[in-house]
Protein backbone atom coordinates (compact mmCIF):
# COMPACT_ATOMS: atom_id res chain seq x y z
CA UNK A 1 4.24 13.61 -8.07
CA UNK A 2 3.48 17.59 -8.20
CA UNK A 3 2.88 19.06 -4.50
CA UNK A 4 -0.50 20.05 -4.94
CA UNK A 5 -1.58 16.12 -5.84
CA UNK A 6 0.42 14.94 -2.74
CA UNK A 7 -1.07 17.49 -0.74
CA UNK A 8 -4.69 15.86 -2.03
CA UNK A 9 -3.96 12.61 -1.08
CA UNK A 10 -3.17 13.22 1.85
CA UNK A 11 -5.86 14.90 2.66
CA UNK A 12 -7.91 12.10 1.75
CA UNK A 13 -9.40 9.67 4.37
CA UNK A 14 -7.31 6.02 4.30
CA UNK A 15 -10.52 4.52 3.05
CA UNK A 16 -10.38 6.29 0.33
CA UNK A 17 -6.89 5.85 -0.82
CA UNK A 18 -7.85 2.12 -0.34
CA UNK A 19 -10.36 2.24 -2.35
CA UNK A 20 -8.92 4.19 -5.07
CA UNK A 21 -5.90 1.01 -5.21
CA UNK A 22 -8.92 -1.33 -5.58
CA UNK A 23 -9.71 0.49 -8.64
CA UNK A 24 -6.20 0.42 -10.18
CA UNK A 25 -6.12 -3.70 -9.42
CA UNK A 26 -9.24 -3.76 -11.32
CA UNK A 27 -8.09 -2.25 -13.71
CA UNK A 28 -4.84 -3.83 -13.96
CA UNK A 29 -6.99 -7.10 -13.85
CA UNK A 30 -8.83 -5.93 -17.27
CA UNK A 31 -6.15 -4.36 -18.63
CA UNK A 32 -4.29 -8.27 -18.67
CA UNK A 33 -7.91 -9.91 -19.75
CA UNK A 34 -8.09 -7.59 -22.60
CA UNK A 35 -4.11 -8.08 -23.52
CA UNK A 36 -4.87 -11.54 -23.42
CA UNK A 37 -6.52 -11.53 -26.95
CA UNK A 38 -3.00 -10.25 -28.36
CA UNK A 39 -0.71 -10.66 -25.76
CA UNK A 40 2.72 -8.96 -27.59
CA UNK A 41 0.22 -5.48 -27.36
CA UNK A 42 0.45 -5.42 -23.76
CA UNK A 43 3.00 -7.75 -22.43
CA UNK A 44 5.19 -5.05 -20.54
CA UNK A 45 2.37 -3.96 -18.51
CA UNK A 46 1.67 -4.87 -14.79
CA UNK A 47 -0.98 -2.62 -13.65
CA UNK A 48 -0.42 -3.65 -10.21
CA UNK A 49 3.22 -3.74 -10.08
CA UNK A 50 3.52 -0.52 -11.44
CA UNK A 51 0.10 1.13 -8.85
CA UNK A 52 2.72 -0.30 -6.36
CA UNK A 53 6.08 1.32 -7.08
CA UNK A 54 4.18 4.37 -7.61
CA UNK A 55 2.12 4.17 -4.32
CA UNK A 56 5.21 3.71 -2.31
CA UNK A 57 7.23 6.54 -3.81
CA UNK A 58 4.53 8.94 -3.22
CA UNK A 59 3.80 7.81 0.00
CA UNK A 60 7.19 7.47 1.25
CA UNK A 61 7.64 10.68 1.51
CA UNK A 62 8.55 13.37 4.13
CA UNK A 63 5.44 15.59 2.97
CA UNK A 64 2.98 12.02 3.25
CA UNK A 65 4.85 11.41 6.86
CA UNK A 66 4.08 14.77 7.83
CA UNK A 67 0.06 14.49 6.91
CA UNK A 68 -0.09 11.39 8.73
CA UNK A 69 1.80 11.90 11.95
CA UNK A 70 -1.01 12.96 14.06
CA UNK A 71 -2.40 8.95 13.81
């Protein structure tokens, strides 16, 4: 992820960051609905497997430990 995004999130409250991974589940939930009427179009995809690996390597980060070290 580019610095300047990082540096948004973390500058973000927590309840929004929640929120914002409520929005990918949804997603990911309608995302598998709609794949479900041809399920070879979208059978690789895991909306929230893939919101997860991606959450953790941003947010396991040095810069992310540094914006949050103050709580």
């Amino acid at each position: 992820m580019k610095r300047e995004m990082r540096d948004c999130l973390a500058d973000q409250s927590f309840e929004h960051k929640i929120r914002k991974v409520g929005e990918l589940i949804s997603l990911s939930r309608k995302v598998r609905a709609d794949a479900s009427d041809d399920p070879e179009e979208n059978s690789g995809f895991n909306g929230a497997e893939l919101s997860e690996s991606v959450l953790g390597r941003d947010w396991n980060s040095p810069e992310e430990d540094a914006a949050w070290s103050n709580l």
